[in-house]
Protein backbone atom coordinates (compact mmCIF):
# COMPACT_ATOMS: atom_id res chain seq x y z
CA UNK A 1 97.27 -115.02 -25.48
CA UNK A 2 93.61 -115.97 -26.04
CA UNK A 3 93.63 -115.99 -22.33
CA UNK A 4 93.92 -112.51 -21.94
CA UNK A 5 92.02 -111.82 -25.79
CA UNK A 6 88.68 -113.72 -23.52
CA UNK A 7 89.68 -111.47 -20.45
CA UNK A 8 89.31 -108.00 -22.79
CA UNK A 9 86.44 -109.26 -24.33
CA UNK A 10 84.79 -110.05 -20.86
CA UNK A 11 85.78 -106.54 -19.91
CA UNK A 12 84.59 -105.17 -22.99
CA UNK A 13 80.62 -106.69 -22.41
CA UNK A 14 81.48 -105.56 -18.83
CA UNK A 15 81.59 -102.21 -19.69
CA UNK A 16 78.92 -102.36 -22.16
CA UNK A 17 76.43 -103.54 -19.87
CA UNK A 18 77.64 -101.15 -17.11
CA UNK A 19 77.20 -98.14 -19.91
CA UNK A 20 73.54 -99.40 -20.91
CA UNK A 21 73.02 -99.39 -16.87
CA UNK A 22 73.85 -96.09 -16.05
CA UNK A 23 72.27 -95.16 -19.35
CA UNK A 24 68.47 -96.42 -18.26
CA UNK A 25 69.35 -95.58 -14.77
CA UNK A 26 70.03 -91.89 -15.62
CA UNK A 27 66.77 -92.28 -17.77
CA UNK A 28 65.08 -93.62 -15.02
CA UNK A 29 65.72 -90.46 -12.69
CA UNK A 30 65.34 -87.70 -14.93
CA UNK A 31 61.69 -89.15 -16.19
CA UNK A 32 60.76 -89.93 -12.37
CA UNK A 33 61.90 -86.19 -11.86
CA UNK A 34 59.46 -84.93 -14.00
CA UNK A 35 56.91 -87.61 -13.49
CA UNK A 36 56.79 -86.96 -9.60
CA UNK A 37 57.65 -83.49 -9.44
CA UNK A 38 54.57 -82.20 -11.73
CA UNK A 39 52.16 -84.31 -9.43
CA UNK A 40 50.86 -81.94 -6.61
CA UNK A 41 50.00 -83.63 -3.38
CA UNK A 42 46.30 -82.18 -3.77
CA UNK A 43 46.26 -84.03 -7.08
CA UNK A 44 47.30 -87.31 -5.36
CA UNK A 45 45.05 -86.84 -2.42
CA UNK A 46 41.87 -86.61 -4.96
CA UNK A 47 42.70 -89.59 -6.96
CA UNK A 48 43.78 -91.81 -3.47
CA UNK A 49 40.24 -90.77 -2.39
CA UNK A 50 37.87 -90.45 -5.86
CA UNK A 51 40.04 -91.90 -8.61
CA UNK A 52 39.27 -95.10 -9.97
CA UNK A 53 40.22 -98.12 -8.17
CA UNK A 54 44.00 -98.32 -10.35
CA UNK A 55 44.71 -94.83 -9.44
CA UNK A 56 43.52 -94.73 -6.09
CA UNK A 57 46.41 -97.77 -5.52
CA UNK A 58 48.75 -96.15 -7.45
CA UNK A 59 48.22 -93.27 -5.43
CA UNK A 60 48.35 -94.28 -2.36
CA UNK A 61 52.35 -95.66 -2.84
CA UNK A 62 53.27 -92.92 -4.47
CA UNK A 63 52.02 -90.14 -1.54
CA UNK A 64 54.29 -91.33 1.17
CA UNK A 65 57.57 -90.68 -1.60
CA UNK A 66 56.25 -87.35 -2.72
CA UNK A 67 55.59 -85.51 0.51
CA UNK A 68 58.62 -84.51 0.96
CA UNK A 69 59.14 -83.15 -2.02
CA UNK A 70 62.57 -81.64 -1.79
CA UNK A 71 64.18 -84.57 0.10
CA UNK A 72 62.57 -86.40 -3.51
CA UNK A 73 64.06 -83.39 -5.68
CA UNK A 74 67.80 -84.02 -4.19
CA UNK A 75 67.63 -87.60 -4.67
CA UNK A 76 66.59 -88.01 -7.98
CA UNK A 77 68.71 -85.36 -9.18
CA UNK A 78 72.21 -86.69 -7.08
CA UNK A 79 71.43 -90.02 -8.54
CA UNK A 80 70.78 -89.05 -12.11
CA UNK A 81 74.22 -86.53 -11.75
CA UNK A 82 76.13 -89.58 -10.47
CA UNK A 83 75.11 -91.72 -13.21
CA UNK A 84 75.68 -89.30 -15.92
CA UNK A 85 78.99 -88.27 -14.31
CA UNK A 86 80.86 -92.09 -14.43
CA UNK A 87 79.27 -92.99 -17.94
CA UNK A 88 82.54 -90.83 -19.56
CA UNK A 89 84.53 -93.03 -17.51
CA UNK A 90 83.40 -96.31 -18.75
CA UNK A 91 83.40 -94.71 -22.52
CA UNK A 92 86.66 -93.61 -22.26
CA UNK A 93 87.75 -96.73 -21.46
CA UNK A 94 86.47 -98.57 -24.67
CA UNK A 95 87.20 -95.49 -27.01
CA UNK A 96 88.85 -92.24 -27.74
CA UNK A 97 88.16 -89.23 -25.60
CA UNK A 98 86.03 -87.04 -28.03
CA UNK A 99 84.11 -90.15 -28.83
CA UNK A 100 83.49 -90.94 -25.59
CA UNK A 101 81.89 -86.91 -25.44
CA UNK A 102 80.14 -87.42 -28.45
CA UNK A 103 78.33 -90.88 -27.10
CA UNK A 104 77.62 -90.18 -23.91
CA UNK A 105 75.88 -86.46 -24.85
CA UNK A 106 73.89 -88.27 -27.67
CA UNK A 107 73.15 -91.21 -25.19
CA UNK A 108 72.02 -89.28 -22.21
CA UNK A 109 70.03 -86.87 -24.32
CA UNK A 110 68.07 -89.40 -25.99
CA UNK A 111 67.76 -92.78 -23.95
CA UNK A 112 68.46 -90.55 -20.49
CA UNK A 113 65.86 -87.23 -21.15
CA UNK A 114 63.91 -87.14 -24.23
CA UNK A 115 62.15 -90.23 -23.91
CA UNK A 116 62.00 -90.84 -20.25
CA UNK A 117 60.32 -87.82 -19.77
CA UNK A 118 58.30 -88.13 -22.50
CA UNK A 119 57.15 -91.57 -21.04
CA UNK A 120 56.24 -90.43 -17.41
CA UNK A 121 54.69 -87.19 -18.31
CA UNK A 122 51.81 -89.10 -20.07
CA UNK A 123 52.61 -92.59 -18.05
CA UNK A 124 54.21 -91.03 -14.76
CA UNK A 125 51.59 -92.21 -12.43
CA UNK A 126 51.83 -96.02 -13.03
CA UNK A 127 55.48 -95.54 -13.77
CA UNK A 128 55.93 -93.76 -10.21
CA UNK A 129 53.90 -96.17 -8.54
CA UNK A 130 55.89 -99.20 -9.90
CA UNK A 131 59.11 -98.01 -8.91
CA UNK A 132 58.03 -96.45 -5.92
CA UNK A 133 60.05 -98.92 -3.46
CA UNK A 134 63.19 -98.13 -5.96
CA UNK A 135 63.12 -94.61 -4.95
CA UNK A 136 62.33 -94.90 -1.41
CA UNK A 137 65.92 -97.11 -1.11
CA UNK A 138 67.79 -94.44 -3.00
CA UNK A 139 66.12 -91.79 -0.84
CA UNK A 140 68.04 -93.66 1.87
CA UNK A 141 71.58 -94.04 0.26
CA UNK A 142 71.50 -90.36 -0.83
CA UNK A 143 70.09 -89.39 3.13
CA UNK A 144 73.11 -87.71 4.27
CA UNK A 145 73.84 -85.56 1.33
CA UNK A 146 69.99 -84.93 -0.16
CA UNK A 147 68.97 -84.27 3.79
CA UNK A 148 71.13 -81.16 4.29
CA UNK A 149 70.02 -79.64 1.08
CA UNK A 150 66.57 -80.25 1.29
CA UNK A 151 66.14 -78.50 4.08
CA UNK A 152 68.30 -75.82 3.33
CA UNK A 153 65.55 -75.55 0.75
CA UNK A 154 62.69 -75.82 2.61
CA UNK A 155 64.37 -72.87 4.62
CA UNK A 156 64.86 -70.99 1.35
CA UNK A 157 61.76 -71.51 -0.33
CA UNK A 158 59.52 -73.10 2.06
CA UNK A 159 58.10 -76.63 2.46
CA UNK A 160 54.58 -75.97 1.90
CA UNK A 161 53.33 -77.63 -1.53
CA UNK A 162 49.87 -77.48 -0.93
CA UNK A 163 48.65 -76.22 -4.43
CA UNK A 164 45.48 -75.44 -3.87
CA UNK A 165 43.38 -73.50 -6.45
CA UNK A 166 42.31 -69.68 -5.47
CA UNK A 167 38.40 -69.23 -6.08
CA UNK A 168 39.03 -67.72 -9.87
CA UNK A 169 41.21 -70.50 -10.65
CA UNK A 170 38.48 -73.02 -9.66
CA UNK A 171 35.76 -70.76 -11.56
CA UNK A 172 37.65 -71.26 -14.36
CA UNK A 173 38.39 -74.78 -14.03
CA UNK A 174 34.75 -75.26 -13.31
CA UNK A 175 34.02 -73.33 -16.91
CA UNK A 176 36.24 -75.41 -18.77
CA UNK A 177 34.04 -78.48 -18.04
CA UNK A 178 30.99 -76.36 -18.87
CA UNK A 179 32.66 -75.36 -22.08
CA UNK A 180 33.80 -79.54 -23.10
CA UNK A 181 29.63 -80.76 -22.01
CA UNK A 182 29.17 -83.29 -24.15
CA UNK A 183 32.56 -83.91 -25.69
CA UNK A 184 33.32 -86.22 -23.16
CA UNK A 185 33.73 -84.24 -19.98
CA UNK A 186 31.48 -85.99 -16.78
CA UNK A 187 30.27 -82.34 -15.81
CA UNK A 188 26.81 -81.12 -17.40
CA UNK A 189 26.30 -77.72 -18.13
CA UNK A 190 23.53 -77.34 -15.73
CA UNK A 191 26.11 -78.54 -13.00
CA UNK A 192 28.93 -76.37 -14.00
CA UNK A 193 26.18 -73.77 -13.28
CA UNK A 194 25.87 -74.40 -10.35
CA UNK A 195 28.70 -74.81 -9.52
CA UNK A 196 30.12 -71.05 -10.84
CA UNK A 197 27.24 -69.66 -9.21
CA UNK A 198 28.22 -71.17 -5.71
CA UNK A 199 31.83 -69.63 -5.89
CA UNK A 200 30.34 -65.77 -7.05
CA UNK A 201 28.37 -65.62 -4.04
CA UNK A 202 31.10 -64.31 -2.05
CA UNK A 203 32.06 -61.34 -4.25
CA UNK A 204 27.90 -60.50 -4.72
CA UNK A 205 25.92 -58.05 -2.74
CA UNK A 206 22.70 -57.77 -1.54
CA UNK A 207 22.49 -55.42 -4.48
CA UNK A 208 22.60 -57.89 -6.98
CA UNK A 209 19.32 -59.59 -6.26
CA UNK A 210 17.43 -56.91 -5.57
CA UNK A 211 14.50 -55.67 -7.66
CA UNK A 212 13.99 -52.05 -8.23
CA UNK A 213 10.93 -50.74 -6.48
CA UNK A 214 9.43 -49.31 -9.57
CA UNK A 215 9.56 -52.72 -11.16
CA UNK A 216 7.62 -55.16 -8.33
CA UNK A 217 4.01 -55.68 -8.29
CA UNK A 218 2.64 -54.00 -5.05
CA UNK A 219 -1.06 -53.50 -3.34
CA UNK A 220 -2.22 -50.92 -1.65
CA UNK A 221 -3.16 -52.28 1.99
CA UNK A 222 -6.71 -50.34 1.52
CA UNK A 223 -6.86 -52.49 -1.40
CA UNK A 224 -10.17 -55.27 -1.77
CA UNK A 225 -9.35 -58.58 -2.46
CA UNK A 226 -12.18 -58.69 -5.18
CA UNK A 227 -12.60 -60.44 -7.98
CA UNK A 228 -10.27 -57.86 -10.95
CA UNK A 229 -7.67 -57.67 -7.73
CA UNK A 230 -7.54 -61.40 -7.06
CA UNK A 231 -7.29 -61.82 -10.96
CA UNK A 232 -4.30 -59.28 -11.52
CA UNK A 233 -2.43 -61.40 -8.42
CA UNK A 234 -2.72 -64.70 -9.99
CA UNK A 235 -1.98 -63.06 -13.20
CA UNK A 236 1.13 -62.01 -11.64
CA UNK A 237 2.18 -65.41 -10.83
CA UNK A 238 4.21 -64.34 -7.38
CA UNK A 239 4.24 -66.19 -4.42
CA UNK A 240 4.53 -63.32 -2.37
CA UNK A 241 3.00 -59.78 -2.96
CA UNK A 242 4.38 -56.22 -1.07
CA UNK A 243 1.61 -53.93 0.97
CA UNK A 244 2.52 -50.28 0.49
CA UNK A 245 0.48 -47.76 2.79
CA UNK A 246 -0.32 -44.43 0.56
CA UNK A 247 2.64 -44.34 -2.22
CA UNK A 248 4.39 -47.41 -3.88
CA UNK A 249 7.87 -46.66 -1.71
CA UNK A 250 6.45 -47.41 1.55
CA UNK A 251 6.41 -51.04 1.75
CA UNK A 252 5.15 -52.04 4.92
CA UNK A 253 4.97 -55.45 4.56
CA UNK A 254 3.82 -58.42 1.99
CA UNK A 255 1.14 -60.96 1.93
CA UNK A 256 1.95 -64.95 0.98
CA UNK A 257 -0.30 -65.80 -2.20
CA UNK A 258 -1.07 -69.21 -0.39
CA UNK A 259 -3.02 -67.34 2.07
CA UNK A 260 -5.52 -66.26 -0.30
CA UNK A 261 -6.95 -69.16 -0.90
CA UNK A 262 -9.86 -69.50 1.79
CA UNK A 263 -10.69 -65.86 0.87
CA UNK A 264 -13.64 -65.88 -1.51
CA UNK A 265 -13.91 -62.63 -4.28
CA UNK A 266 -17.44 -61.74 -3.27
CA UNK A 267 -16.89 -60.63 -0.02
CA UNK A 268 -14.29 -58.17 -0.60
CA UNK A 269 -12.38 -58.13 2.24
CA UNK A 270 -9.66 -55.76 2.49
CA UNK A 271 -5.86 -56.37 2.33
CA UNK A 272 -5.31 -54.97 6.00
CA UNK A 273 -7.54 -57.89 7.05
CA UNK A 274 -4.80 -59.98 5.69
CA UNK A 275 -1.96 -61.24 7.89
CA UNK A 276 0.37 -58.93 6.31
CA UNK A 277 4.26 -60.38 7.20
CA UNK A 278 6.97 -58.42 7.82
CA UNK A 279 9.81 -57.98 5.15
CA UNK A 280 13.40 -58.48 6.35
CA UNK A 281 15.27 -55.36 5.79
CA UNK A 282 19.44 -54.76 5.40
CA UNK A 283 21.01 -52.43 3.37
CA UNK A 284 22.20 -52.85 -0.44
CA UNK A 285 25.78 -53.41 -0.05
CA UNK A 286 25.40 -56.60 2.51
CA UNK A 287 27.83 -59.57 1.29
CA UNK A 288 25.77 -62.66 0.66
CA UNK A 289 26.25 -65.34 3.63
CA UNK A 290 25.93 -68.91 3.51
């Protein structure tokens, strides 16, 4: 008799243990499901290469699980419906039937959803690179089923993952840091700046930095380079002044400030004396190239 009392009683922590197993193992997957599956392989690729030194190793053994992102999927999801599938069993064995319901839902959707996944969507890095040898064995045992549908998937939906921002997207981005300067983003406002103004070049236009002919300061080339004319140019403050011949719309030309120098008020000399430079001309809609 107290034989086989000790040999239910064995069975009994058997089972417990088994049920607190499965539990953390189902916990286990469904956190690494959403841990790995929210990181992009562009996001890895950036912190391997400019992270700081902890995530540029944790990285770096995470990459090799993740590029194959649906074989990953299959696995972690077979696994995590295996272990949630024979935890009823080992309940049912200990108690009643609706009990054994009632247990396993409350178990699995606390210890085995709620706060895995809350843990490795703010930890999932570290957490994926810790039991990144873990998943690469179960990635193995699950090979001949996960294999099939993965690439039925990647068939399906395709197995490119590269999530790469479109130009607006990384405008935005870019504003976001100008918008947190000072509040503990790296980026200065000056830089974002920069930065935005790099990506518009390809939807601006010649157009856009143009000046209106009305509005430019312009010399007539039968203009004297006298003392009131060399005044008004300094005045001015340009580097580089157009020559129109006869009316302001004709520009024929312009004349580098610089050049002026050696040239001294009192003798007058006229602007067509100059070296006048030619002006580059294209027309108004011409897309910016760099």
């Amino acid at each position: 008799m107290a034989v086989e009392y000790q040999c239910c009683e064995l069975q009994f922590f058997i089972h417990i243990l088994i049920i607190s197993l499965l539990v953390l193992f189902a916990g286990m997957m469904s956190g690494l499901t959403l841990g790995l599956m929210s990181m992009s392989i562009v996001d890895l690729e950036v912190l391997a290469k400019s992270g700081t030194p902890q995530d540029r190793k944790h990285a770096a053994k995470i990459l090799p699980v993740v590029r194959k992102q649906h074989l990953l999927l299959c696995t972690l999801l077979i696994c995590n419906a295996a272990a949630m599938e024979t935890l009823p069993i080992f309940l049912d064995s200990l108690v009643t039937a609706w009990v054994a319901i009632l247990i396993s839902v409350t178990l699995i959707l606390l210890f085995g959803e709620i706060i895995p996944q809350s843990v490795c969507s703010r930890h999932g890095l570290a957490i994926g690179a810790a039991v990144a040898p873990i998943v690469r064995v179960l990635v193995w045992i699950c090979y001949p089923v996960a294999y099939p549908i993965s690439k039925l998937l990647d068939v399906i939906l395709g197995d490119g993952h590269v999530a790469l921002f479109r130009r607006a997207e990384l405008k935005t981005l870019v504003d976001f840091h100008g918008n947190e300067a000072g509040k503990g983003g790296e980026l200065t406002r000056n830089e974002t700046t920069i930065i935005a103004g790099a990506l518009e070049l390809t939807e601006k236009t010649a157009r856009d930095a143009m000046t209106p002919i009305s509005e430019t300061f312009a010399i007539d080339i039968n203009a004297k380079l006298d003392r009131d004319m060399m005044k008004l140019i300094l005045d001015e403050g340009h580097s580089r002044v157009p020559i129109y011949h006869e009316k302001p719309t004709n520009i024929i030309g312009l004349i580098l400030v610089k050049n002026l120098l050696s040239i001294h008020p009192a003798d007058e000399v006229l602007i067509k004396n100059v070296t006048i430079r030619r002006i580059p001309r294209f027309g108004e809609r011409c897309e910016v190239e760099y």
